[in-house]
Protein backbone atom coordinates (compact mmCIF):
# COMPACT_ATOMS: atom_id res chain seq x y z
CA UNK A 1 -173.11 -147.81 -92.78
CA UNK A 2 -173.62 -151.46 -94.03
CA UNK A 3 -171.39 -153.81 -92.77
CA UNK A 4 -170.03 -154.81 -96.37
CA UNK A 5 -169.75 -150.58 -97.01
CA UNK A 6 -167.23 -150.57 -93.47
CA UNK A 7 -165.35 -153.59 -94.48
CA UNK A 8 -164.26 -151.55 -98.18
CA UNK A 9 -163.43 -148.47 -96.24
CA UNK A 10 -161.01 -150.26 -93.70
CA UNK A 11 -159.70 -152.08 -97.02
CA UNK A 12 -159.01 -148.68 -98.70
CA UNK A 13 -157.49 -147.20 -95.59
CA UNK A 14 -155.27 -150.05 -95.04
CA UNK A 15 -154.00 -150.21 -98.58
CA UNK A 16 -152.29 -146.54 -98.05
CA UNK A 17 -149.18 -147.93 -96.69
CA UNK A 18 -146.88 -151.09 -98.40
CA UNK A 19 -144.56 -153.36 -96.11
CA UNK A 20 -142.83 -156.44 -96.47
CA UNK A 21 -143.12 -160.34 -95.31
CA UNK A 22 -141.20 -162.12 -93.18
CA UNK A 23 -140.16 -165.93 -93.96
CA UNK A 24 -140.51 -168.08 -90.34
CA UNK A 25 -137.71 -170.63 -89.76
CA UNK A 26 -140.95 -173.29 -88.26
CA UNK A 27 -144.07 -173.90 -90.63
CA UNK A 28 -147.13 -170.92 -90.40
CA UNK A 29 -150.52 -172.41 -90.36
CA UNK A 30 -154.02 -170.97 -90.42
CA UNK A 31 -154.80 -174.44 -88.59
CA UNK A 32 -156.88 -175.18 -86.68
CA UNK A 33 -159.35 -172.12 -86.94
CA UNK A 34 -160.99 -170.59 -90.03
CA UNK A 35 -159.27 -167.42 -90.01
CA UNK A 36 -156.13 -166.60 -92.27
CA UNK A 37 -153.25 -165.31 -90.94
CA UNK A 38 -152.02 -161.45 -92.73
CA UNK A 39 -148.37 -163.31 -93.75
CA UNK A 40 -147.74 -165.79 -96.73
CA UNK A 41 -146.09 -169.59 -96.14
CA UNK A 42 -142.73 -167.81 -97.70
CA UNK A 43 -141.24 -167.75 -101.53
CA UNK A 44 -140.95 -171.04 -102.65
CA UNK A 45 -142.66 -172.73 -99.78
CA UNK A 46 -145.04 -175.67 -101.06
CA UNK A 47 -147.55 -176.38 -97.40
CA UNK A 48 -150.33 -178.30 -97.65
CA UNK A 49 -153.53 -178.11 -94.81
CA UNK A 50 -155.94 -180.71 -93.87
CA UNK A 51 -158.67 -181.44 -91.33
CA UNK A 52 -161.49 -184.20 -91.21
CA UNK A 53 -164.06 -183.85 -88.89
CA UNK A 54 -167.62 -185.03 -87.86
CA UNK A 55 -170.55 -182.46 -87.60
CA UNK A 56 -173.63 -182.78 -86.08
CA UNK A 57 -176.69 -180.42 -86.60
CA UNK A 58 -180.17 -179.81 -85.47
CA UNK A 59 -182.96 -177.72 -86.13
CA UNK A 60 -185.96 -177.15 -83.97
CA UNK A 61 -188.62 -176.19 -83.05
CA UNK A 62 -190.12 -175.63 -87.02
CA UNK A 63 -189.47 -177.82 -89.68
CA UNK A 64 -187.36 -179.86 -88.10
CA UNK A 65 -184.41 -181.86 -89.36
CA UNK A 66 -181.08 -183.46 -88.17
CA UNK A 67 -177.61 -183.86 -90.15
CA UNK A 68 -175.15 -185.90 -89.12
CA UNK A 69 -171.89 -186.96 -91.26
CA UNK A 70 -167.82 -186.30 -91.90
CA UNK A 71 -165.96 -183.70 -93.85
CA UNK A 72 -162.91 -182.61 -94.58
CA UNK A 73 -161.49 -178.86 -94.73
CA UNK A 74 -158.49 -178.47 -96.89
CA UNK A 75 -155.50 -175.89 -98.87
CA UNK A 76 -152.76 -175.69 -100.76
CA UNK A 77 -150.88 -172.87 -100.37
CA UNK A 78 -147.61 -171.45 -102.46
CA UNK A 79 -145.22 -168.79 -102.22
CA UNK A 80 -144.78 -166.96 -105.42
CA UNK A 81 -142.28 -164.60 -106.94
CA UNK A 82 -142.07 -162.33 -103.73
CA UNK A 83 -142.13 -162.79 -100.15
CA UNK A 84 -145.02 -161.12 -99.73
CA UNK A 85 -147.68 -163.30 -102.28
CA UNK A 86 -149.15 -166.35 -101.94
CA UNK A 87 -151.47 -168.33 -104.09
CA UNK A 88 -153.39 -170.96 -102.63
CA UNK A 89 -156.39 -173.17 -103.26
CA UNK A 90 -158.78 -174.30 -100.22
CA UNK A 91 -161.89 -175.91 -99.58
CA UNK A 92 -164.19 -177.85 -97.66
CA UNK A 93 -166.46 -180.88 -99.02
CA UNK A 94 -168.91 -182.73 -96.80
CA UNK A 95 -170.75 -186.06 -96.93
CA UNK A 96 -173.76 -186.49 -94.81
CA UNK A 97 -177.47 -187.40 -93.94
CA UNK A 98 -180.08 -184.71 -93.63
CA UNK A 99 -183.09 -186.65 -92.04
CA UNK A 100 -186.26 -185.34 -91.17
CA UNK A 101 -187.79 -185.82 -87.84
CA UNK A 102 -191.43 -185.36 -88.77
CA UNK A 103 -191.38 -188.11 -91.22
CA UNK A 104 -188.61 -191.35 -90.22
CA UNK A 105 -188.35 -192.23 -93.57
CA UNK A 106 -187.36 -189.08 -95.20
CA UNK A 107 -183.51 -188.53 -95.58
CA UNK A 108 -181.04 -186.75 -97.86
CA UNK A 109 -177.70 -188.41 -98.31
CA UNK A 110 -176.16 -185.65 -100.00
CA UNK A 111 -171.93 -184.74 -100.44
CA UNK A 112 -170.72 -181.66 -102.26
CA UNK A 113 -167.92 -179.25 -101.47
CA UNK A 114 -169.43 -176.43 -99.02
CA UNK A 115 -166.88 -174.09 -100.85
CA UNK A 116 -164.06 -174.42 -103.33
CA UNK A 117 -162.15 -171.08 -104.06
CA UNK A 118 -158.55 -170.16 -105.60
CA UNK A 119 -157.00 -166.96 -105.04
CA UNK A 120 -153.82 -164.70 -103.98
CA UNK A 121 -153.34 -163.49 -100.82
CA UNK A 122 -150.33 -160.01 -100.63
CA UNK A 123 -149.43 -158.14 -98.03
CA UNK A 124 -149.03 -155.17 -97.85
CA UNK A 125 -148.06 -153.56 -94.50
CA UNK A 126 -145.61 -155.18 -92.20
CA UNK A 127 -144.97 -153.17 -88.96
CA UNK A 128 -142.34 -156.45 -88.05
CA UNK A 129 -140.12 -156.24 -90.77
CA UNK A 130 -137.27 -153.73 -88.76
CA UNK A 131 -135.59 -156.59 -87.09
CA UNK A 132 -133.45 -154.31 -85.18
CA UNK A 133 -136.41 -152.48 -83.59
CA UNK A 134 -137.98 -155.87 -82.50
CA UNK A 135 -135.35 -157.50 -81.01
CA UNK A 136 -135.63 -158.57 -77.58
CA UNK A 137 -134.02 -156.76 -74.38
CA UNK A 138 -131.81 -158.79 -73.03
CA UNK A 139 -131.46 -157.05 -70.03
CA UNK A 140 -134.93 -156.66 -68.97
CA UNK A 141 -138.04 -159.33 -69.27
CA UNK A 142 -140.22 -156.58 -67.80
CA UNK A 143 -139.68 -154.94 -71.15
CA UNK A 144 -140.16 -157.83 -73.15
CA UNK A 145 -143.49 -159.02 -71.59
CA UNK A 146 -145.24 -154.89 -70.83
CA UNK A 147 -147.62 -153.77 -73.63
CA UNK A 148 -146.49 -151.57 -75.93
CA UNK A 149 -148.42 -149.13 -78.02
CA UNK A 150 -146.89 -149.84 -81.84
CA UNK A 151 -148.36 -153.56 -80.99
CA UNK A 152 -151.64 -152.09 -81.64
CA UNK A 153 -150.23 -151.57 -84.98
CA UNK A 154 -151.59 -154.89 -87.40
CA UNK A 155 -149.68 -156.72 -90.45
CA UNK A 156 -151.95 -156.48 -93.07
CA UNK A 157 -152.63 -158.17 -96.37
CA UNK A 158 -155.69 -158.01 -98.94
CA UNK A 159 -156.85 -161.34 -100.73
CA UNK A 160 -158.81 -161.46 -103.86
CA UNK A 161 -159.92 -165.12 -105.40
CA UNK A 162 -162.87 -166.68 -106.97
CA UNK A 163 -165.16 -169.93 -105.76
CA UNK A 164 -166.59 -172.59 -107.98
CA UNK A 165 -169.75 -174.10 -107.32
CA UNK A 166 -171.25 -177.05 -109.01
CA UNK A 167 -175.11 -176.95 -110.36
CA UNK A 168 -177.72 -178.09 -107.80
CA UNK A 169 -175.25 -178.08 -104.89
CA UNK A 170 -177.27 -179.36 -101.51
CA UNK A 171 -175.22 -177.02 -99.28
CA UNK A 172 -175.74 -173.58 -101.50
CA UNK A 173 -178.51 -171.64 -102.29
CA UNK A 174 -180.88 -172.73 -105.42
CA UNK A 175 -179.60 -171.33 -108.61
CA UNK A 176 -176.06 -170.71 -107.68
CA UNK A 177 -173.20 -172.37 -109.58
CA UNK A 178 -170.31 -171.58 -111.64
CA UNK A 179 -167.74 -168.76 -110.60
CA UNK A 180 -168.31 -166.00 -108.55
CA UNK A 181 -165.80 -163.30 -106.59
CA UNK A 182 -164.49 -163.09 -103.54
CA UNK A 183 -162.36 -160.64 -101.14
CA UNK A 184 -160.77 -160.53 -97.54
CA UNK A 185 -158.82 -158.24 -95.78
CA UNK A 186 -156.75 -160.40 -93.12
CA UNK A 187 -155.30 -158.17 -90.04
CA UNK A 188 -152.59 -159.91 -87.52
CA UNK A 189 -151.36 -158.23 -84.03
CA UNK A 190 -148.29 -160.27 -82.30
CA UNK A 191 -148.12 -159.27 -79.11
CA UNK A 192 -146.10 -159.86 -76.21
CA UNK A 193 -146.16 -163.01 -74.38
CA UNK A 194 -147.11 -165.17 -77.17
CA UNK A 195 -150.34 -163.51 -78.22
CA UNK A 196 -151.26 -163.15 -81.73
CA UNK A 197 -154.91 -161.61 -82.73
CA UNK A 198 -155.95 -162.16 -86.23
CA UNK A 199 -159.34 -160.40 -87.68
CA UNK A 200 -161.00 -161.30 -91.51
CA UNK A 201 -163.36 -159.08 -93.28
CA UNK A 202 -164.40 -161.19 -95.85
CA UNK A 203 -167.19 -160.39 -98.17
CA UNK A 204 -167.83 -164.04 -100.27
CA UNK A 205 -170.19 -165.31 -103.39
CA UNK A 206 -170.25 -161.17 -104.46
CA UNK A 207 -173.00 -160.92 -106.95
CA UNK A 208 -175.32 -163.88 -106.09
CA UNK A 209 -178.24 -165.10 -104.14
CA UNK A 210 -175.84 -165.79 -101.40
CA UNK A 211 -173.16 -162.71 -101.30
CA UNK A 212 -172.67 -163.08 -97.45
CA UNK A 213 -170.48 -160.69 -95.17
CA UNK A 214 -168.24 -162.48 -92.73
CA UNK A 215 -166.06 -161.42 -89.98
CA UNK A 216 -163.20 -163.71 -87.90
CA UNK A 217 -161.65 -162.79 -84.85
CA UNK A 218 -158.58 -165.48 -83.41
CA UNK A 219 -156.42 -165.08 -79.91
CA UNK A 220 -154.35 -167.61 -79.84
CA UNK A 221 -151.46 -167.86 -77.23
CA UNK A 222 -148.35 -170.18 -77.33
CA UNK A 223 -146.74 -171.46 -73.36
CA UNK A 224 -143.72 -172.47 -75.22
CA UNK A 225 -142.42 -172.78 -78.79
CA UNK A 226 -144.54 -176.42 -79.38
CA UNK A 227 -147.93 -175.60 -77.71
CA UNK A 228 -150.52 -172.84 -78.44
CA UNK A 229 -154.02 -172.56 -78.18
CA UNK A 230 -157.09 -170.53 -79.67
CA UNK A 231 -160.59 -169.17 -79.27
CA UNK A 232 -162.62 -167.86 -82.38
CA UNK A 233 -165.73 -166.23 -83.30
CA UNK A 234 -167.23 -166.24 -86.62
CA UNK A 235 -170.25 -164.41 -87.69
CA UNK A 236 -172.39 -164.82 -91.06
CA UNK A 237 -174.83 -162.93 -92.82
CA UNK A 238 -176.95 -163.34 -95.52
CA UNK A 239 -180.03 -163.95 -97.11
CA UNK A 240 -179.34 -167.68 -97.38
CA UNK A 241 -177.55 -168.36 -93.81
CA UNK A 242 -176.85 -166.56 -90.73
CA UNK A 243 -174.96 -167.91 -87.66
CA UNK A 244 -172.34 -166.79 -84.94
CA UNK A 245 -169.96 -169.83 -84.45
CA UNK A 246 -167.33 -170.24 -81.96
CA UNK A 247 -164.33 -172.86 -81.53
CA UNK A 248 -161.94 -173.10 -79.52
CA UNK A 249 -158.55 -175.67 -79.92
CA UNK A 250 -154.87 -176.15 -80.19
CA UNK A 251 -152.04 -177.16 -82.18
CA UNK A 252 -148.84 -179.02 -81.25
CA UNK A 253 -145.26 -178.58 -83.05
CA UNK A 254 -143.81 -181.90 -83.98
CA UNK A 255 -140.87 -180.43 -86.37
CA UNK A 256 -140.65 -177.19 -87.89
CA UNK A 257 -141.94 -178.29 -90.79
CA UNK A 258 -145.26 -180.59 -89.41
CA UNK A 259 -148.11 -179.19 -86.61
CA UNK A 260 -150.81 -181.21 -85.70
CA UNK A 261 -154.08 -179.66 -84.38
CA UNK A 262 -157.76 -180.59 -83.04
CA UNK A 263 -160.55 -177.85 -82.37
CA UNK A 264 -164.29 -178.00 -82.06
CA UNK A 265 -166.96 -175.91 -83.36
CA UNK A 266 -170.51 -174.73 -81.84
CA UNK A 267 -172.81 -171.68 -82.12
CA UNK A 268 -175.62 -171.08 -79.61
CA UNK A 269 -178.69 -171.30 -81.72
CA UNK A 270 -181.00 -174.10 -82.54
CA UNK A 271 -182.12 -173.04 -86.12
CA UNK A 272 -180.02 -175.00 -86.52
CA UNK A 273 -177.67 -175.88 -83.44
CA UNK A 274 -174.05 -176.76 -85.15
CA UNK A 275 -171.19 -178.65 -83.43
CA UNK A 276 -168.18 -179.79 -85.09
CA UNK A 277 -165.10 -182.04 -84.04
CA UNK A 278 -162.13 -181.88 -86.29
CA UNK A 279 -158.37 -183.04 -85.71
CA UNK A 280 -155.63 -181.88 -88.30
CA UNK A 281 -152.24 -181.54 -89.92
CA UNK A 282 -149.78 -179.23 -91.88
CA UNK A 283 -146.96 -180.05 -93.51
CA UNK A 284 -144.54 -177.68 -95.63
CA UNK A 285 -142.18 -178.51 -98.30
CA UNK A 286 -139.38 -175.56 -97.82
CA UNK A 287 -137.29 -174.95 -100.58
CA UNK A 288 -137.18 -171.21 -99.22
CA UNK A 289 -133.45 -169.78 -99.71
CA UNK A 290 -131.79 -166.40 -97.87
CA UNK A 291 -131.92 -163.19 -100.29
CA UNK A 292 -128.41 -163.55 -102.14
CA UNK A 293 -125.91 -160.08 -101.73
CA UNK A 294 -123.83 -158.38 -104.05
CA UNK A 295 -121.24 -160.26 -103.13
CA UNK A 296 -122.87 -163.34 -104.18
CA UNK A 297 -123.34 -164.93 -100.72
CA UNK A 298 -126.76 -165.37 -98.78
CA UNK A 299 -128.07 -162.90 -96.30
CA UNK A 300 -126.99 -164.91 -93.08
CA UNK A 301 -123.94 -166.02 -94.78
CA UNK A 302 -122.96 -162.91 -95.64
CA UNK A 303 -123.07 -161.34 -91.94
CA UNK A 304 -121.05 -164.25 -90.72
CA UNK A 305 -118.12 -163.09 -92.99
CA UNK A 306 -118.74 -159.63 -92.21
CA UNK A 307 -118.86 -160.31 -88.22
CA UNK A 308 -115.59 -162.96 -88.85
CA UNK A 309 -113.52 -159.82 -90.81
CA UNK A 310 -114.35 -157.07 -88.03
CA UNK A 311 -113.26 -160.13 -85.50
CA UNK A 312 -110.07 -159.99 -88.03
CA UNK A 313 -109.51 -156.71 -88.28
CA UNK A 314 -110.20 -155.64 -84.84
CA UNK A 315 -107.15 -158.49 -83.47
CA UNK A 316 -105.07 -156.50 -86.31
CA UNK A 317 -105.55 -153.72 -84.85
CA UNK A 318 -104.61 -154.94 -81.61
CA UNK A 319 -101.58 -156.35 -82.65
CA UNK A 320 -100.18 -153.24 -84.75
CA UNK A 321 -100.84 -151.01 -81.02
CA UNK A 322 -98.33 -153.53 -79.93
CA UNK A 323 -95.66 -153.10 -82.11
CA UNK A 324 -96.05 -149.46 -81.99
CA UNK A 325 -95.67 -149.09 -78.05
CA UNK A 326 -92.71 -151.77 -78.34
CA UNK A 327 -90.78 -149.44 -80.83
CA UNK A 328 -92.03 -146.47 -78.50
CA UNK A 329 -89.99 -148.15 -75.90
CA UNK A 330 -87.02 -149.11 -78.09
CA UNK A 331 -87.00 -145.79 -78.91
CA UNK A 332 -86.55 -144.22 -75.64
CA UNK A 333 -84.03 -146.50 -74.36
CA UNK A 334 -81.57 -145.96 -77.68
CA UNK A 335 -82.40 -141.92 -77.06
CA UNK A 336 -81.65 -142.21 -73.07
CA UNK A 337 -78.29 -144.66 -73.86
């Protein structure tokens, strides 16, 4: 079976089941690797994504060449309508010099976005969203930290967008521009101890000289609530370009609305050899609010009153036992007199 034939199958067999999102109280990147992560920023979340970096590439033995120059990757990303969608818009556009080492004075200075797409990402199972079932033990940290089998089970959501490329673009494949589809199906396993696993199928450019399958697979591990670090392998195939690229990074919390990251990117090849240094930031704009009740009051809110009137009613209670024993006793004494 072809390897863009498996990735529709898993995307049909994941899209049997539905779930919902859940909104995170600190901001949820997809910095500093390429993946995407399965859940959305959160409904009405504005978060904007950005990373310059230097690359350096070489090609030998054949036709050789040498690139050298600065980039930046970037995206906008929106919660709409329902917890569960986002829309976002991301890129990457590069400026650099593509010289040629058989001949000094040849050199390209070329600068193009690599790839500008628009889409929606939804998703559409959520094996999180029971809050009660994934609450901590207090009692035990042996039960918090052992693996557990239903952690095999991944949030997943589906992504469908389109990419724009401009005519006679230096970094695409001759004859390519305007529109063209593209699709990803974005897994995510959080496990215990901080892990979290994220996989992409992504099949991109469908219908043109450079359709190319793609697959991402991210471990990333947090010590504490501010710190985490990744490792990530990409592979790409097509007719135009194939590579296996790994990177390997981290990303620091400065508020729960900012994270600041720095990775770097290499594959093992030399046709051409690729390494990359970026550094990076995220910043949300959260104008996310609680679900409202019937009763008119938030979620949170509304638990608060519900906890404060069983705290009421429960020191009623108390008190009414009270009176009734002390008329119990009044009672007796009047009957014994």
């Amino acid at each position: 079976m072809s390897p863009f034939k498996s990735a529709l199958f898993i995307l049909f067999f994941m899209c049997t089941t539905h779930g919902f999102s859940q909104y995170t109280e600190v901001i949820n990147s997809n910095r500093p690797g390429a993946s995407r992560s399965a859940f959305s920023v959160g409904k009405n979340v504005v978060q904007f994504e950005i990373g310059p970096y230097f690359v350096k590439e070489k090609r030998t033995p054949a036709t050789t060449y040498e690139v050298s120059g600065l980039g930046a990757d970037f995206a906008a990303r929106y919660g709409l309508l329902f917890e569960e969608l986002e829309i976002n818009i991301e890129g990457n556009y590069q400026n650099d010099i593509k010289k040629y080492t058989y001949n000094a004075n040849a050199e390209d200075k070329r600068a193009n976005f690599k790839q500008l797409a628009i889409g929606a990402k939804y998703l559409i199972f959520d094996p999180y969203k029971n809050e009660e079932a994934n609450k901590p033990n207090l009692y035990s940290w042996k039960a918090n930290h052992s693996f557990q089998w239903s952690h095999l089970i991944p949030a997943v959501s589906i992504y469908a967008g389109v990419n724009y490329d401009t005519k006679n673009n230096p970094y695409t494949a001759p004859g390519i521009d305007g529109f063209s589809p593209k699709i990803m199906v974005a897994t995510q396993n959080n496990f215990s101890g901080g892990w979290v696993f994220i996989m992409n199928l992504i099949k991109d450019r469908i219908g043109t000289e450079q359709s190319d399958f793609q697959y991402i697979l991210t471990l990333t591990h947090s010590f504490n609530p501010k710190w985490v670090i990744f490792g990530e392998t990409q592979g790409i195939q097509s007719d135009f370009y194939a590579d296996n690229l790994f990177r390997v990074g981290g990303a620091h919390l400065l508020g729960k609305d900012f994270q600041l990251d720095a990775a770097i990117t290499f594959n093992t090849k030399d046709t051409p050899s690729v390494f990359n240094a970026s550094i990076g930031a995220s910043y949300r704009l959260d104008f996310h609010k609680d679900p409202i009740t019937d009763n008119g009051t938030d979620a949170i809110e509304g638990s608060n009153r519900k906890s404060r009137r069983n705290s009421t009613k429960r020191k009623t209670n108390r008190g009414a036992t009270n009176e009734n024993e002390t008329n119990k006793r009044k009672k007796r004494v009047i009957d014994f007199d």
